[in-house]
C-alpha atoms as a PDB file:
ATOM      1  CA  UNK A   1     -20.654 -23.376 -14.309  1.00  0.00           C
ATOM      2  CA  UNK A   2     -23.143 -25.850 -13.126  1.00  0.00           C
ATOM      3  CA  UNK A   3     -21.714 -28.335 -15.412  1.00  0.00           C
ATOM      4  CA  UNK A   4     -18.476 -28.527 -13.724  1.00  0.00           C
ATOM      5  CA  UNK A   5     -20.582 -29.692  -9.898  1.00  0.00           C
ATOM      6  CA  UNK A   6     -22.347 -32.355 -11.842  1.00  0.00           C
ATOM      7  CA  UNK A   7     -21.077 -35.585 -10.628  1.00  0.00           C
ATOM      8  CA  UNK A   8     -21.739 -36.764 -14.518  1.00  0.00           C
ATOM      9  CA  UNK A   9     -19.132 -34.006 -15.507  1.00  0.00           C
ATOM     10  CA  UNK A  10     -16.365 -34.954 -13.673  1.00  0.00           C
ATOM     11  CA  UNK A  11     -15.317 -37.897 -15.809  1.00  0.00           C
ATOM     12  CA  UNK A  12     -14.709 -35.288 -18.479  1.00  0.00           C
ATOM     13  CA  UNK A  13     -12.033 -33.654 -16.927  1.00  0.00           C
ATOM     14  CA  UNK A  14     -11.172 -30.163 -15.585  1.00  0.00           C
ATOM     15  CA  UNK A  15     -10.041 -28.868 -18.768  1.00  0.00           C
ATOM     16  CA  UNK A  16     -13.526 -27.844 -19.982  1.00  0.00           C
ATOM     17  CA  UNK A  17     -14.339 -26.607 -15.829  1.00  0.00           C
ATOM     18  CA  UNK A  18     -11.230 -24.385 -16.687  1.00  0.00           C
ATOM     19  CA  UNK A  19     -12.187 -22.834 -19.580  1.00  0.00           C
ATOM     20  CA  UNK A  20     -15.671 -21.868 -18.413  1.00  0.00           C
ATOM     21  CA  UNK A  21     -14.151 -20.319 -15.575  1.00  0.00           C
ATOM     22  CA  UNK A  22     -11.432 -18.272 -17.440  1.00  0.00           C
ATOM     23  CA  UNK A  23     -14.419 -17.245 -20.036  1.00  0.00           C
ATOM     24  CA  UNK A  24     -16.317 -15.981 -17.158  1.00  0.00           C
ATOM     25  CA  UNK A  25     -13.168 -14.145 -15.871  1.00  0.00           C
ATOM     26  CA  UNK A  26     -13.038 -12.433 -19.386  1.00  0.00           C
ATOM     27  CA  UNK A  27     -16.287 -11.320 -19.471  1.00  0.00           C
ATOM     28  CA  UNK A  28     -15.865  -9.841 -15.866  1.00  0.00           C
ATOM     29  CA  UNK A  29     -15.343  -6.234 -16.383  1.00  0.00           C
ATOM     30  CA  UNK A  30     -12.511  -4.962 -13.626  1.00  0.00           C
ATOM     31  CA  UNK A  31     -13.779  -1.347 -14.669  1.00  0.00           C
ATOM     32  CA  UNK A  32     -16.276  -0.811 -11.953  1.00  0.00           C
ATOM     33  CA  UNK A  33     -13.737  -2.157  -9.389  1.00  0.00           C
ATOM     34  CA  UNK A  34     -10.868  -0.426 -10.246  1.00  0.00           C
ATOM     35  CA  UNK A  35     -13.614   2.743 -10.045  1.00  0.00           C
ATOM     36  CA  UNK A  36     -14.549   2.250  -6.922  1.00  0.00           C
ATOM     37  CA  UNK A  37     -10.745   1.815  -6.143  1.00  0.00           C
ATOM     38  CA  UNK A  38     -10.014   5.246  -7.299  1.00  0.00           C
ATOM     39  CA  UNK A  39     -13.098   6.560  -5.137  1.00  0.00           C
ATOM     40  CA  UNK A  40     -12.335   4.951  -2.127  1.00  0.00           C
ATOM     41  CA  UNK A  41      -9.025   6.148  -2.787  1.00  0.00           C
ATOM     42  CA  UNK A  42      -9.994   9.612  -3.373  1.00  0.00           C
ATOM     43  CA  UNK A  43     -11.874   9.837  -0.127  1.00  0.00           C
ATOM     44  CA  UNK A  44      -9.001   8.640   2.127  1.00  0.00           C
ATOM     45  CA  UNK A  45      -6.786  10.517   0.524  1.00  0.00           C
ATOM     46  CA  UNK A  46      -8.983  13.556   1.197  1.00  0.00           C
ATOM     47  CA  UNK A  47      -9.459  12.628   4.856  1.00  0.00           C
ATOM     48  CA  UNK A  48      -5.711  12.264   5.145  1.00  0.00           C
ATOM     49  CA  UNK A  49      -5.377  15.868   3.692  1.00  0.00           C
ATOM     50  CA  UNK A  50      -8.019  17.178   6.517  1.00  0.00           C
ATOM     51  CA  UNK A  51      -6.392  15.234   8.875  1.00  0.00           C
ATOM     52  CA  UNK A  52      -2.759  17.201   8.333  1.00  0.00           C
ATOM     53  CA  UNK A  53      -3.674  20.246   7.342  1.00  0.00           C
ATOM     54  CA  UNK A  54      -7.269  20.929   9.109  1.00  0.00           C
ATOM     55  CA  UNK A  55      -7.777  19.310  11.657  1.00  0.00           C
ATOM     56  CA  UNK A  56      -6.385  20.336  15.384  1.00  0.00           C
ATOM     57  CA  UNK A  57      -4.985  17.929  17.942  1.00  0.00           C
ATOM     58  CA  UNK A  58      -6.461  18.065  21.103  1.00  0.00           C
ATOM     59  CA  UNK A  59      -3.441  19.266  23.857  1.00  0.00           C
ATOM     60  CA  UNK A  60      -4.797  16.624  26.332  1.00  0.00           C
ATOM     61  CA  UNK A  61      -2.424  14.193  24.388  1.00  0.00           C
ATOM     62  CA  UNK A  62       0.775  16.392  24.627  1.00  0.00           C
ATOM     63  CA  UNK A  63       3.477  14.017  25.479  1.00  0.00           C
ATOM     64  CA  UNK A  64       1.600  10.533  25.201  1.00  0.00           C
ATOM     65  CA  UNK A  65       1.749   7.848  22.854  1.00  0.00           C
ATOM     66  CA  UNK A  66       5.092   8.884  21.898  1.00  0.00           C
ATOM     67  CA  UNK A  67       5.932   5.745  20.188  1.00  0.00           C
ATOM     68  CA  UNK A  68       3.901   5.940  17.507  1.00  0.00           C
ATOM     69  CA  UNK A  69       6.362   7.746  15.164  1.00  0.00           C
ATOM     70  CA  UNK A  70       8.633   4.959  15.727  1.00  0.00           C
ATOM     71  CA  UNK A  71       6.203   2.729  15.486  1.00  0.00           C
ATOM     72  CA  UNK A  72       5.076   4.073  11.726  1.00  0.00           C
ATOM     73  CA  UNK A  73       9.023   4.275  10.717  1.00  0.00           C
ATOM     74  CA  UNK A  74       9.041   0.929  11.697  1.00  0.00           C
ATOM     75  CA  UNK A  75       6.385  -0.291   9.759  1.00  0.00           C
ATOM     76  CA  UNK A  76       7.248   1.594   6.772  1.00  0.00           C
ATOM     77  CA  UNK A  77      10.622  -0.393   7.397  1.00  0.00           C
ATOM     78  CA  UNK A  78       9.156  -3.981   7.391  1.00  0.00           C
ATOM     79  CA  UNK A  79       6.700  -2.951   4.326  1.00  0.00           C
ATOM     80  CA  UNK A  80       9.997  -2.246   2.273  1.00  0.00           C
ATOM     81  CA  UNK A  81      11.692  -5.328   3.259  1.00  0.00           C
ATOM     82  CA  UNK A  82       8.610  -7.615   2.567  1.00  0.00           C
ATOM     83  CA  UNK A  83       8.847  -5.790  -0.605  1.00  0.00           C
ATOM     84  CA  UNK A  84      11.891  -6.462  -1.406  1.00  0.00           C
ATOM     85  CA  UNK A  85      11.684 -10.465  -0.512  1.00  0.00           C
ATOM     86  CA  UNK A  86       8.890 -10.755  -2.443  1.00  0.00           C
ATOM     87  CA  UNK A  87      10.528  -9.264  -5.587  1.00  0.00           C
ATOM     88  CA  UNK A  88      13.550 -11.595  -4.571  1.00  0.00           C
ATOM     89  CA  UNK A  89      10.707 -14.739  -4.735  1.00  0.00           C
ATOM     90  CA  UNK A  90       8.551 -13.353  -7.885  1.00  0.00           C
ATOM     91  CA  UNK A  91      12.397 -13.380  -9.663  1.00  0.00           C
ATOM     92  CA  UNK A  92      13.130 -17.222  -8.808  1.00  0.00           C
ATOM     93  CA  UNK A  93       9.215 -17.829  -9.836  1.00  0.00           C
ATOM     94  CA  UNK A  94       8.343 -18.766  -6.769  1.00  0.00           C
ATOM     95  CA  UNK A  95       4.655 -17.667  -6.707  1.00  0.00           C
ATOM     96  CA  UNK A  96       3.832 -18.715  -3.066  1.00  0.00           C
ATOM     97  CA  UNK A  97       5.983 -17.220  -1.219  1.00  0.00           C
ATOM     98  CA  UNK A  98       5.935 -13.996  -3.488  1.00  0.00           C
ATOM     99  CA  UNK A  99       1.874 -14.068  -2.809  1.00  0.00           C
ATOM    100  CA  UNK A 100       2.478 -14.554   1.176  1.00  0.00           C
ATOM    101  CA  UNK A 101       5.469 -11.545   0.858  1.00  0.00           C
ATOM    102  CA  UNK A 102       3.287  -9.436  -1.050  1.00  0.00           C
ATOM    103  CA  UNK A 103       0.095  -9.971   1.238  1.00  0.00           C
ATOM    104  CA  UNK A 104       2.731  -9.049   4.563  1.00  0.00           C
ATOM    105  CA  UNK A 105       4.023  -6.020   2.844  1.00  0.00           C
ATOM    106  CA  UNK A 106      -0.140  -4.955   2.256  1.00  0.00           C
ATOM    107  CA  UNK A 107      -0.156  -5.682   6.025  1.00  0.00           C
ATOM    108  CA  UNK A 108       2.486  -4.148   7.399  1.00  0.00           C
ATOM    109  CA  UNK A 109       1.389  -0.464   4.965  1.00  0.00           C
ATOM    110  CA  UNK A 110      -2.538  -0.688   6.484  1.00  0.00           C
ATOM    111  CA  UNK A 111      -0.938  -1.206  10.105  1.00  0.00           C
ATOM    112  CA  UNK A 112       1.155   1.887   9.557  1.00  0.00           C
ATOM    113  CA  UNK A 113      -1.984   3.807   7.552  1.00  0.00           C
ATOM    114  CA  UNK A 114      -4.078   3.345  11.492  1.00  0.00           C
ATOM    115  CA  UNK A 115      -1.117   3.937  13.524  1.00  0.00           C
ATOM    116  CA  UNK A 116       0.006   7.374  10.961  1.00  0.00           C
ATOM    117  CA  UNK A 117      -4.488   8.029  11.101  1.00  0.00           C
ATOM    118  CA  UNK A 118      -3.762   7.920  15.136  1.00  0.00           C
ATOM    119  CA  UNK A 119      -0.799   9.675  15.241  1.00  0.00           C
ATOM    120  CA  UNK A 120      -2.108  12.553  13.703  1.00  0.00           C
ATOM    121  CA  UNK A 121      -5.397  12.868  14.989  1.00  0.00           C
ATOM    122  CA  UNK A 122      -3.751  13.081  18.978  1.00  0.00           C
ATOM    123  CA  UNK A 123      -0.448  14.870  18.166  1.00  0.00           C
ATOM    124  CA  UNK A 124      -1.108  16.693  14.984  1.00  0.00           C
ATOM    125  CA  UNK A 125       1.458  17.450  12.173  1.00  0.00           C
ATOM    126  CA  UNK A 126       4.956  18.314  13.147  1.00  0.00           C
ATOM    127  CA  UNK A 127       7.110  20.910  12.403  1.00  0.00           C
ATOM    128  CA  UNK A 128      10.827  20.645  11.175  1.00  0.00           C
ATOM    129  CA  UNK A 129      12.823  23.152  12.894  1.00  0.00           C
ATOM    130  CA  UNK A 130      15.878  22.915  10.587  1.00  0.00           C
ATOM    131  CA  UNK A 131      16.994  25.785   8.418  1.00  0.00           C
ATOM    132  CA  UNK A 132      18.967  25.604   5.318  1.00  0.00           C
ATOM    133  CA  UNK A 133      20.129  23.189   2.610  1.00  0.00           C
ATOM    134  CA  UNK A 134      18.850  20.372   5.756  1.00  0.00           C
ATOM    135  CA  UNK A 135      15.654  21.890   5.748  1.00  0.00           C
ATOM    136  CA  UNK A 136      14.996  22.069   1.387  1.00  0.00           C
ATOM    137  CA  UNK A 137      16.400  18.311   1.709  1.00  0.00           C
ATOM    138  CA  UNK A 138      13.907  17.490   3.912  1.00  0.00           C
ATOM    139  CA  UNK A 139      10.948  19.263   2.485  1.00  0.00           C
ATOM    140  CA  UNK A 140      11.550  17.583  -1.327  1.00  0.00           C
ATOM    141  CA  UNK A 141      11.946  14.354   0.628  1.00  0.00           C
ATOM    142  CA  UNK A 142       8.699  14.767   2.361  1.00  0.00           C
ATOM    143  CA  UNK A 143       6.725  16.292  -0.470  1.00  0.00           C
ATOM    144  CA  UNK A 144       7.785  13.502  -3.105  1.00  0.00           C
ATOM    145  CA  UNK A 145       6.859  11.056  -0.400  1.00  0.00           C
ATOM    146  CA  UNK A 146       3.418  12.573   0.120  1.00  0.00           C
ATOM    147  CA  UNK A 147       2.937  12.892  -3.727  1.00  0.00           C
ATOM    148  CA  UNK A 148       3.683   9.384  -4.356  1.00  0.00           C
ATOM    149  CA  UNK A 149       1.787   7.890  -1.338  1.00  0.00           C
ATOM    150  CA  UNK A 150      -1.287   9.718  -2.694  1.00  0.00           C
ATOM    151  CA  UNK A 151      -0.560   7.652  -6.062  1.00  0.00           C
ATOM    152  CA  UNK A 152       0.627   4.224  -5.024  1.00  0.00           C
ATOM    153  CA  UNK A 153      -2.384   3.773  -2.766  1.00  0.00           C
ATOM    154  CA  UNK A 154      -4.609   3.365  -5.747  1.00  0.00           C
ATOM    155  CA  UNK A 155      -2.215   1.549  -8.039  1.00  0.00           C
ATOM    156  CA  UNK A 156      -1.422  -0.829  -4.583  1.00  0.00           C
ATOM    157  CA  UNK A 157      -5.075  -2.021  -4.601  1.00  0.00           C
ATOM    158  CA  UNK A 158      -5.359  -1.937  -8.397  1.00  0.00           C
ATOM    159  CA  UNK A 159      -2.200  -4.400  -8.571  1.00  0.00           C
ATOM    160  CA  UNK A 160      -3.849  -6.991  -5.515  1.00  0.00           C
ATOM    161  CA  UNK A 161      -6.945  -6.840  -7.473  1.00  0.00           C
ATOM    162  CA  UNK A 162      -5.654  -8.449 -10.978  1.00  0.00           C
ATOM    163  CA  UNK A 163      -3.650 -10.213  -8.859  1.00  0.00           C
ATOM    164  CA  UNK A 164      -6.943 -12.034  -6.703  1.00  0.00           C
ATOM    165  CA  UNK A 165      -8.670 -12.180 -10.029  1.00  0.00           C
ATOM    166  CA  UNK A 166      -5.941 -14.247 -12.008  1.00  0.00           C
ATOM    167  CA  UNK A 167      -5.722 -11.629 -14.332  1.00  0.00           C
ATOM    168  CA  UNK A 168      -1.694 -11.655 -13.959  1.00  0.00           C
ATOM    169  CA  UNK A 169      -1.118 -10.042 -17.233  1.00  0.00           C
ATOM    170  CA  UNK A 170      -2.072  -7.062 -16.074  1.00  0.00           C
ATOM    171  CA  UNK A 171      -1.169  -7.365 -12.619  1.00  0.00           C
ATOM    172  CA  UNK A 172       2.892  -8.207 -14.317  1.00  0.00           C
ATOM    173  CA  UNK A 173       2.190  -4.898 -16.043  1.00  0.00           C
ATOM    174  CA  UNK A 174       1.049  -2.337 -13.400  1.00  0.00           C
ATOM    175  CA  UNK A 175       3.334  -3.975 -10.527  1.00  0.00           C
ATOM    176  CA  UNK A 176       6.480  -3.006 -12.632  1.00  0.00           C
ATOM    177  CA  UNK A 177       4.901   0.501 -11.560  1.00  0.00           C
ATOM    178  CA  UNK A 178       3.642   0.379  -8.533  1.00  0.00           C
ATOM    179  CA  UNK A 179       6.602  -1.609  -6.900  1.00  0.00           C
ATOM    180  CA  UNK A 180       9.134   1.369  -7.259  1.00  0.00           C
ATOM    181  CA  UNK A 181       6.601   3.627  -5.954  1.00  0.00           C
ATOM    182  CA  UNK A 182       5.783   1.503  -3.153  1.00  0.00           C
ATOM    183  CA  UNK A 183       9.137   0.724  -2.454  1.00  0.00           C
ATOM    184  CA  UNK A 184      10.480   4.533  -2.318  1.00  0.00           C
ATOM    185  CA  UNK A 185       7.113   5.279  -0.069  1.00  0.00           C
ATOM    186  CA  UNK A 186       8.289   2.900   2.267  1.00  0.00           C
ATOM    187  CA  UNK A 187      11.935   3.923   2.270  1.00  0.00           C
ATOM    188  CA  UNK A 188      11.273   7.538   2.587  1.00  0.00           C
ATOM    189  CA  UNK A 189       9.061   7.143   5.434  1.00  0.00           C
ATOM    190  CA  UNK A 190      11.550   5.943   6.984  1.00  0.00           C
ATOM    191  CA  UNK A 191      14.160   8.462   6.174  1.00  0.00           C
ATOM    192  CA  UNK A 192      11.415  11.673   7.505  1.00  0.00           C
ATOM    193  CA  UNK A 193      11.193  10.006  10.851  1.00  0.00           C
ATOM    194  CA  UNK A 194      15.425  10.023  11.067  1.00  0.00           C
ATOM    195  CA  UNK A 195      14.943  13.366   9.866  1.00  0.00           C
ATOM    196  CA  UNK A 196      12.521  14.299  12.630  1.00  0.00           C
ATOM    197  CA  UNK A 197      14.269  12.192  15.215  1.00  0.00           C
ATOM    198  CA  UNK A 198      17.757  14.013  14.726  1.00  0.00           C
ATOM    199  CA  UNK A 199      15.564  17.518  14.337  1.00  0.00           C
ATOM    200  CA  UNK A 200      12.409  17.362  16.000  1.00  0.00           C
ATOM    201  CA  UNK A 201      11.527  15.017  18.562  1.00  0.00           C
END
């Protein structure tokens, strides 16, 4: 790599520079990183889990910061339609634009991940008081939405990863995954805080 800061070495061009740099890229296992990714994504996953089903909210907050299931719906809302735009840009090949979509969408889900971490911690999990076909609707909506949350956060950081590392073969090949599961944890977010809202709150 030193060969491509020498002064000497520019006059050769950047085509050698280039291949040195994708050689190192190859030799760069993404093993250890996409293991860590798994770990890290194992332990907030786990914390989430205590967080819902262990942990108790303090009463003190009863009736504050009532906002903040709007305020995750409407994330999960704006993740969705970054989402979508940035499938819209990747389709007409414009890279840019799908990178700066892409990177808004990753925004918009860790805003929602604090505000949902928040949410929970001061109000604690709520309860849907509907009975009947509403209520199994509701349940299979929430339960595939946890399920899938649990698996796209993995295969979300995974698919920046390749992405960051110019390894967009792979990146091409897991994002035709994760995008659908992204997409329908975004959506259906949205569609348990209507359900809550007509319901619950």
């Amino acid at each position: 790599m030193q060969e491509c800061l020498r002064p000497g070495a520019m006059t050769s061009g950047w085509d050698s520079c280039d291949l040195m740099v994708g050689m190192e890229q190859a030799e760069f296992s993404p093993r250890p990183v996409i293991g860590a990714i798994v770990v890290v994504s194992g332990l907030a996953v786990s914390f989430l889990l205590w967080l819902l089903y262990v942990h108790h909210a303090s009463t003190d907050f009863a009736g504050r910061w009532m906002f903040l299931p709007a305020l995750n719906a409407l994330l999960n809302g704006l993740c969705a339609i970054a989402l979508c735009v940035g499938l819209y840009f990747i389709k007409h090949h414009n890279r840019e634009a799908h990178r700066t979509s892409m990177l808004l969408a990753f925004a918009f889900s860790s805003v929602f991940l604090i505000s949902y971490i928040v949410n929970h911690a001061l109000h604690g999990d709520t309860i849907f008081p509907g009975h009947g076909p509403v209520r199994t609707l509701y349940l299979s909506i929430l339960a595939s939405h946890v399920i899938l949350s649990i698996v796209a956060l993995p295969m979300v950081l995974t698919t920046f990863f390749f992405s960051l590392t110019g390894r967009f073969a792979m990146h091409r090949r897991i994002a035709r995954l994760t995008f659908p599961i992204w997409l329908y944890v975004s959506i259906s977010g949205v569609v348990v805080f209507v359900f809550l809202k007509a319901y619950a709150y």
